[in-house]
Protein backbone atom coordinates (compact mmCIF):
# COMPACT_ATOMS: atom_id res chain seq x y z
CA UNK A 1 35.83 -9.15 195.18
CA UNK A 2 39.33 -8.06 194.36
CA UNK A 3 40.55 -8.75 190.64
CA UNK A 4 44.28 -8.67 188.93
CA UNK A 5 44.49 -7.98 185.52
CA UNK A 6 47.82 -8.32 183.76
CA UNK A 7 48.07 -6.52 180.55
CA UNK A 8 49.89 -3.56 179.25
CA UNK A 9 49.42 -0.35 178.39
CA UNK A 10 46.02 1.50 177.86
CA UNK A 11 43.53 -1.77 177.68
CA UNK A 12 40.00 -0.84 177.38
CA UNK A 13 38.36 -4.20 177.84
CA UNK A 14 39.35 -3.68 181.28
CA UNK A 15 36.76 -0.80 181.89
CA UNK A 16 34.41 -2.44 179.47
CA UNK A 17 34.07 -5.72 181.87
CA UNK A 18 34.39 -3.56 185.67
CA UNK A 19 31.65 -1.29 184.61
CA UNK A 20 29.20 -4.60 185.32
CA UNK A 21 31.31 -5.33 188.49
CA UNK A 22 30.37 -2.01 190.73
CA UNK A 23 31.85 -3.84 194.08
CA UNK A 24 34.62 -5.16 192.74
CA UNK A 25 37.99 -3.44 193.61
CA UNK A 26 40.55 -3.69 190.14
CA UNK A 27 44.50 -3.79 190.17
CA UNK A 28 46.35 -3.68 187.31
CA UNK A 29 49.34 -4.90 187.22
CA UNK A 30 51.90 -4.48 184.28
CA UNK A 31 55.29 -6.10 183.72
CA UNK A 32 56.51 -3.26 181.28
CA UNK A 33 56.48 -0.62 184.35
CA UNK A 34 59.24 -2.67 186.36
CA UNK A 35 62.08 -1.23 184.30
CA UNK A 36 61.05 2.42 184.80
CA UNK A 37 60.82 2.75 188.48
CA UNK A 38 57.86 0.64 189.49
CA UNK A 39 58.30 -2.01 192.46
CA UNK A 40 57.66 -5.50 192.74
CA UNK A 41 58.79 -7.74 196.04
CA UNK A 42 58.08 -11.30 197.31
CA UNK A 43 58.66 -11.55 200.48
CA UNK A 44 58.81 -14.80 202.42
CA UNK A 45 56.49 -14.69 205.64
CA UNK A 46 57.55 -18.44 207.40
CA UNK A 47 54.89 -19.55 204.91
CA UNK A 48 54.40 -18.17 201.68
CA UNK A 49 55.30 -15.06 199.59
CA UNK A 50 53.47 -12.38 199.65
CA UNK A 51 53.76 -10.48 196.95
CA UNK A 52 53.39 -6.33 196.78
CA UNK A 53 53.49 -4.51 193.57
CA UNK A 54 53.33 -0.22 193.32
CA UNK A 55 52.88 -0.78 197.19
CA UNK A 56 49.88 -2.74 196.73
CA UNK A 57 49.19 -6.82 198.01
CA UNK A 58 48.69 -8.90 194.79
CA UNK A 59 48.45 -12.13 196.96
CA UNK A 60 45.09 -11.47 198.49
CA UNK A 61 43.07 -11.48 195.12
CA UNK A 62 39.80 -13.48 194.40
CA UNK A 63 40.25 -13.35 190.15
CA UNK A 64 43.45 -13.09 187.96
CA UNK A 65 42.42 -12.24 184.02
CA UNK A 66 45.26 -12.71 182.13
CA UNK A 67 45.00 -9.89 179.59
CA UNK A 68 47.51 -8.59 177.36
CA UNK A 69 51.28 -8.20 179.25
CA UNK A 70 54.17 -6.95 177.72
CA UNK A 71 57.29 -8.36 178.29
CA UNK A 72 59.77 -5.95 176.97
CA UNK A 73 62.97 -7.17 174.77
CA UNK A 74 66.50 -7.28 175.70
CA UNK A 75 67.36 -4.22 173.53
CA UNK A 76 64.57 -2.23 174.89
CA UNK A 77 66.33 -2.32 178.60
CA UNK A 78 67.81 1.15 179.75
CA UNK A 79 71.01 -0.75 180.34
CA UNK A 80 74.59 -1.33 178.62
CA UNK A 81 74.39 -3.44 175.96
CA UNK A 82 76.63 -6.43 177.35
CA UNK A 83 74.38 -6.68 180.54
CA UNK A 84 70.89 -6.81 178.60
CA UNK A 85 71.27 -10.52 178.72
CA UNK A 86 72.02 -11.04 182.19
CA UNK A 87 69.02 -7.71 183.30
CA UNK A 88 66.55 -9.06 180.98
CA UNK A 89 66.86 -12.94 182.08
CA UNK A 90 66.14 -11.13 186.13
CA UNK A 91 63.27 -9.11 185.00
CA UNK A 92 61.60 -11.71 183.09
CA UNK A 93 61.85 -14.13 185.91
CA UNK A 94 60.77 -11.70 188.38
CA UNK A 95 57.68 -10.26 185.98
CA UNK A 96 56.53 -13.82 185.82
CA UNK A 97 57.34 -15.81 188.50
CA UNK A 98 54.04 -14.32 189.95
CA UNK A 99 52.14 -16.57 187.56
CA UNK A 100 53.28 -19.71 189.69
CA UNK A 101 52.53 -18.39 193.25
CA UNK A 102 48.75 -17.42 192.86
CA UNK A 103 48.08 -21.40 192.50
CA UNK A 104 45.06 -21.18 194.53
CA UNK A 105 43.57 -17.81 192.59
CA UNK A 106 40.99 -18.50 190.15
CA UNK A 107 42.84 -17.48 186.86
CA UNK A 108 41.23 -16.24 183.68
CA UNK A 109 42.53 -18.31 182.18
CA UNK A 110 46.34 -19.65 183.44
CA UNK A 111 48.89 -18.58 181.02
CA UNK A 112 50.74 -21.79 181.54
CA UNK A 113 47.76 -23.29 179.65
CA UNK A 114 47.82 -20.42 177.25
CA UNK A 115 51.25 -21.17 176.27
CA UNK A 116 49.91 -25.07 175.72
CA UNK A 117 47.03 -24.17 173.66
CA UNK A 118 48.66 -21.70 171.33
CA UNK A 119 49.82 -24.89 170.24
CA UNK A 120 47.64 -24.98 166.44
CA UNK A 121 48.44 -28.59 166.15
CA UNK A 122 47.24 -29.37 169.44
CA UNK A 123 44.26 -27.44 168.71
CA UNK A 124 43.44 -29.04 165.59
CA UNK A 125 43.33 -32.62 166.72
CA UNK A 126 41.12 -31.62 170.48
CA UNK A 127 38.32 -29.84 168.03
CA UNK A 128 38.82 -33.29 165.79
CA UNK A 129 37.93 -35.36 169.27
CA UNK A 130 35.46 -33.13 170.20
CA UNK A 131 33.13 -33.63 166.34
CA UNK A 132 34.18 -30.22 164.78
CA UNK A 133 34.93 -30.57 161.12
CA UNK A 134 38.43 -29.84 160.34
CA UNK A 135 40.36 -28.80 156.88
CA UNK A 136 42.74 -30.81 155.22
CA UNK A 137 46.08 -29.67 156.71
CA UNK A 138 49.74 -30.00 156.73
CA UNK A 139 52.68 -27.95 158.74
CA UNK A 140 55.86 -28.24 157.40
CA UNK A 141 59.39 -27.25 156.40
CA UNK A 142 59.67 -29.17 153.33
CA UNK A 143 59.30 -27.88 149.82
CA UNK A 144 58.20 -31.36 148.77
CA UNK A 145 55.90 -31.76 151.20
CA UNK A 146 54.15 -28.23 150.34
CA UNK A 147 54.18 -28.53 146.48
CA UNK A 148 52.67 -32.10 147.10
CA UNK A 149 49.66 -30.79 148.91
CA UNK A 150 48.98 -27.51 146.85
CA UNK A 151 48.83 -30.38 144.00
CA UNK A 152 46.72 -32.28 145.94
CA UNK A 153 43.88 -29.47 146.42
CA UNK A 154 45.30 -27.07 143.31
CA UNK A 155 43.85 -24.18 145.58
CA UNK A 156 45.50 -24.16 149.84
CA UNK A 157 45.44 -21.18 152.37
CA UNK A 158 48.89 -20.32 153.74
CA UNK A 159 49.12 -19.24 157.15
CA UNK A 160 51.47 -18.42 159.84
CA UNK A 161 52.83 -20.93 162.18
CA UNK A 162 54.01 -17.87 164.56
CA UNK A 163 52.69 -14.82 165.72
CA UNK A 164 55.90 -12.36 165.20
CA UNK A 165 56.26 -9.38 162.75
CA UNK A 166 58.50 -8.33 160.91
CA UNK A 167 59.80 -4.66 161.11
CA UNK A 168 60.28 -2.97 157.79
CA UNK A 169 62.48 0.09 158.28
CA UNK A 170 60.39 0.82 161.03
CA UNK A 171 57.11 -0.17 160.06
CA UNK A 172 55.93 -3.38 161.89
CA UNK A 173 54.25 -5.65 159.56
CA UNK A 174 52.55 -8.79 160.15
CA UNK A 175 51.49 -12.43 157.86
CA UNK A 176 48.16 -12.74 157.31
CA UNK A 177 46.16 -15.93 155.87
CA UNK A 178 46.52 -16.06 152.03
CA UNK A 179 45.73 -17.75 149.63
CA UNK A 180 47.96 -19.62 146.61
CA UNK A 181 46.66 -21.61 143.65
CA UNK A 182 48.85 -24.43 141.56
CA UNK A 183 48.74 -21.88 138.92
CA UNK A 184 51.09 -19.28 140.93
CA UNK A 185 53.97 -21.19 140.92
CA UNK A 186 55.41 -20.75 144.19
CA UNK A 187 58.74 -20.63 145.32
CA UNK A 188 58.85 -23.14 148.24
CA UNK A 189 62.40 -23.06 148.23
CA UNK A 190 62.70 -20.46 151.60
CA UNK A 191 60.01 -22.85 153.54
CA UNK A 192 63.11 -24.93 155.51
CA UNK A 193 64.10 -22.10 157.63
CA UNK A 194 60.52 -21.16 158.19
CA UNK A 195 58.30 -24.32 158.72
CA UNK A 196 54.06 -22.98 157.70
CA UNK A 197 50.56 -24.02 157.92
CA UNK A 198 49.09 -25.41 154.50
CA UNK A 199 44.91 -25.54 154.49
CA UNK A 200 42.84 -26.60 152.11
CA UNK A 201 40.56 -23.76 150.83
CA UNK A 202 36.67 -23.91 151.43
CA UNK A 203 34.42 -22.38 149.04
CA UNK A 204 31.71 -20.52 149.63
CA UNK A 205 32.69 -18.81 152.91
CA UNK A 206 31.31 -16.91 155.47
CA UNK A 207 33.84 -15.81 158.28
CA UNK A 208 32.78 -16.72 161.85
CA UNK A 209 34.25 -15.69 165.74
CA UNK A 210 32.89 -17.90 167.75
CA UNK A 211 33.49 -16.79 171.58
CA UNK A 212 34.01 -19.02 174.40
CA UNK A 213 33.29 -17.28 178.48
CA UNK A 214 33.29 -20.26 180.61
CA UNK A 215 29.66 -21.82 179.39
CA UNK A 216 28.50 -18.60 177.51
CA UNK A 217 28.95 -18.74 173.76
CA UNK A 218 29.02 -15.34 171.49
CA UNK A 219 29.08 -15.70 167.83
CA UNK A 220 29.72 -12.63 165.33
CA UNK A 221 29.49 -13.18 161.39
CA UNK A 222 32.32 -10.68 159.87
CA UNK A 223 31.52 -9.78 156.20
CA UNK A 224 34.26 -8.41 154.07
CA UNK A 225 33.61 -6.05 151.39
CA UNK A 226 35.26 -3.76 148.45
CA UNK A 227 38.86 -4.94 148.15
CA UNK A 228 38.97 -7.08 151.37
CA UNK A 229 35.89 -9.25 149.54
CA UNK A 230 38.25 -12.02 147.98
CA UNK A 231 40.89 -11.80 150.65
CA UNK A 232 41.81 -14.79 152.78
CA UNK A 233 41.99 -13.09 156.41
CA UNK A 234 39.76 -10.34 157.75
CA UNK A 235 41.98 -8.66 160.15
CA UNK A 236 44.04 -7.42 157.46
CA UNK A 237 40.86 -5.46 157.14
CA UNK A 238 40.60 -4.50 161.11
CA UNK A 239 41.01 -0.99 160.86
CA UNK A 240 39.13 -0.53 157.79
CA UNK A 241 35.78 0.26 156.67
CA UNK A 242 35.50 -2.76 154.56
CA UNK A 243 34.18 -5.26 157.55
CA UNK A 244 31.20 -5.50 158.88
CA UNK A 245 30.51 -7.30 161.62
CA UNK A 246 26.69 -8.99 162.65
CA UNK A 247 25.52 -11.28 165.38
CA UNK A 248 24.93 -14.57 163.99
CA UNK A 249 22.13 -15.84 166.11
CA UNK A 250 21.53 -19.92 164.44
CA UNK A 251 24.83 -21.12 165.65
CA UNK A 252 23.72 -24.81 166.05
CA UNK A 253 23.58 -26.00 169.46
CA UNK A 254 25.85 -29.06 169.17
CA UNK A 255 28.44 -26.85 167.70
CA UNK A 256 28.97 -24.44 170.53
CA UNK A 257 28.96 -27.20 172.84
CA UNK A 258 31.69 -28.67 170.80
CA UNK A 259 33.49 -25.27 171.71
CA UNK A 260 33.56 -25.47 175.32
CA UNK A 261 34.68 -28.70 175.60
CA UNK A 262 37.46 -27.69 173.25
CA UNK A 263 38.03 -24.47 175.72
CA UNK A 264 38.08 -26.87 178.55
CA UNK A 265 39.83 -29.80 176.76
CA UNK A 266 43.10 -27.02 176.97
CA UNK A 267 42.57 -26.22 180.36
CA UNK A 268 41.45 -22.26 179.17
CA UNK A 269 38.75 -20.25 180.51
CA UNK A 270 38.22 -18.62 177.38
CA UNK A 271 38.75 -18.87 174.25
CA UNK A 272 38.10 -17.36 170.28
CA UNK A 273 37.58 -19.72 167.86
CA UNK A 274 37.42 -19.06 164.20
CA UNK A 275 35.20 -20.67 161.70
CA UNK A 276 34.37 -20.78 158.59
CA UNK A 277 30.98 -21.80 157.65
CA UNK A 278 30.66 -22.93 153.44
CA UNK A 279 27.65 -23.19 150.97
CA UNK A 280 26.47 -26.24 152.45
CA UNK A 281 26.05 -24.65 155.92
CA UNK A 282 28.98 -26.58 157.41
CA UNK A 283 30.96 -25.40 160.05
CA UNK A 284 34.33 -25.62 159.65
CA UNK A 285 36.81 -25.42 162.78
CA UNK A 286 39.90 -22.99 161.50
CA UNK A 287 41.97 -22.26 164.93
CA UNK A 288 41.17 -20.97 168.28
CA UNK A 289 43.11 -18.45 169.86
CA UNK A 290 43.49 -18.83 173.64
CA UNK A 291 43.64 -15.52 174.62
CA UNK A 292 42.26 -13.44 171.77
CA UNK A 293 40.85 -10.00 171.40
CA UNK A 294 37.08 -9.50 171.53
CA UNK A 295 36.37 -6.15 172.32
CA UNK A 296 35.21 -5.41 168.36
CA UNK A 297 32.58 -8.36 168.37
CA UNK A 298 30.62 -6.23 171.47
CA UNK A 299 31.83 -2.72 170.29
CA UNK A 300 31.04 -3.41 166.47
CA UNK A 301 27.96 -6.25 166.76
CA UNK A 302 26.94 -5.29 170.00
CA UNK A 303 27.26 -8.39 171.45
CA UNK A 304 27.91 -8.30 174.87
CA UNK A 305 30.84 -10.57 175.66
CA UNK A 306 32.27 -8.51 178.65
CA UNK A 307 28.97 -9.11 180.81
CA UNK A 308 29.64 -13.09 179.98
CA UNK A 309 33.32 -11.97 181.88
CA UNK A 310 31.73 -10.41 184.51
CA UNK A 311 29.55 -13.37 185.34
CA UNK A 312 32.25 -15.54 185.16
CA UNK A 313 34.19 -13.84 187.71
CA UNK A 314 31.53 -14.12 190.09
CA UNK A 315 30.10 -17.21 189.66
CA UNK A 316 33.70 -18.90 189.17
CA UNK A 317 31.32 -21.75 187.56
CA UNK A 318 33.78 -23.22 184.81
């Protein structure tokens, strides 16, 4: 079995989910190294392109995991600055256009589908179809609108509709999840040029990663503790002390069922779902991210996710 991963840069999930695959044979191949001397062609044969990257056929694969890739900026191109437009818009559409041609390749999962289901709205209303309980929630631009629903539930959590940072004299910094009460009196007045998430917030919480791998479900509890215990969103903690992360083994049936229909509902092959389960032992459906990291849940819980990989690239079963 021959396998293409596309990520970037050092990425060691891919080692963690080979070492089960002993007869597979592993490319990687990464956009980022086109613009510093690494080639890519496809070259019409009367049929088809085949496609050669680093001198090495990327057509003839069995798997394609979708990993991390990199697609560098327009400013980060070794070129003059009034032809970064016109270089960046041909090395973007060379980098990808690979995504389209391996229609026939079993892809893990296809990033056209990833782009769909990063989609939270989308998300929100499948795991509604599918029987998971979802938070009170509004997305919006409108200071109205916001100051009308933090009324409504006196406490919300505040979240991100985008994944960017924001780079603060050189330090890249990034929104987490927090959480604003009536009593703060918030300034809504910025919200029109930035359009965010309102939740209600659940009490009595216990923070869940549920993880899809085609039918194989792995669920880690992550407990905060010291000064991440009242915070809002764990991975401001992720290179801390103050998490701790356990397998939670009575994940009710139904519910991970629920999942994978949700993973499959958005055409994924994977997928990370967060959840937050409250005093009453409800499971509450937060957001599921398509393509998500879950190296810590087997490094940190020892769960093993990357053998539920492995399978899945041999059985092709989902």
């Amino acid at each position: 079995m021959k396998i293409l991963v596309i990520t970037s840069k050092f990425d060691p999930h891919v080692e963690m989910v080979m070492k089960h695959l002993p007869e597979s044979t592993c490319v990687v191949y990464d956009p980022m190294k086109l613009v510093s001397g690494t080639e890519i062609s496809y070259s019409w044969n009367g049929s088809r392109f085949e496609i050669t990257y680093d001198n090495v056929r990327l057509d003839d694969v069995d798997v394609v995991w979708f990993r991390k890739p990199i697609i560098l900026d327009p400013d980060q191109l070794p070129v003059d600055a009034k032809y970064q437009k016109y270089v960046h818009g041909a090395y973007k559409r060379a980098a990808n256009a690979i995504y389209a041609l391996l229609r026939d390749t079993y892809w893990v999962s296809d990033p056209w589908a990833i782009i769909r289901a990063n989609n939270k709205l989308l998300q929100q209303e499948l795991a509604f179809e599918k029987g998971l309980l979802i938070p009170d929630t509004i997305v919006t631009n409108s200071p109205k609108d916001a100051q009308t629903f933090l009324e409504k539930h006196k406490t919300v959590i505040m979240k991100p509709l985008g994944a960017e940072t924001v780079n603060d004299d050189g330090v890249e910094k990034t929104f987490y999840a927090t959480k604003i009460s009536f009593d703060d009196k918030v300034d809504f007045s910025g919200l029109g040029i930035a359009p965010t998430i309102f939740q209600q917030s659940l009490v009595g919480m216990l923070d869940l990663r549920v993880t899809v791998v085609g039918n194989k479900i792995y669920t880690c509890e992550i407990h905060k503790k010291g000064a991440l215990a009242s915070g809002s969103d764990w991975r401001s903690g992720v290179l801390t002390p103050e998490l701790e992360f356990i397998e939670h083994k009575n994940l009710p049936e139904d519910l991970g069922l629920k999942c994978i229909e949700v993973v499959k509902a958005l055409g994924l092959k994977y997928g990370a779902f967060d959840f937050m389960l409250d005093n009453n032992g409800q499971y509450w459906f937060l957001e599921v991210n398509p393509n998500g990291q879950w190296g810590f849940v087997e490094l940190e819980a020892g769960i093993p996710v990357s053998e539920g990989f492995a399978e899945l690239f041999t059985n092709k079963d989902f």
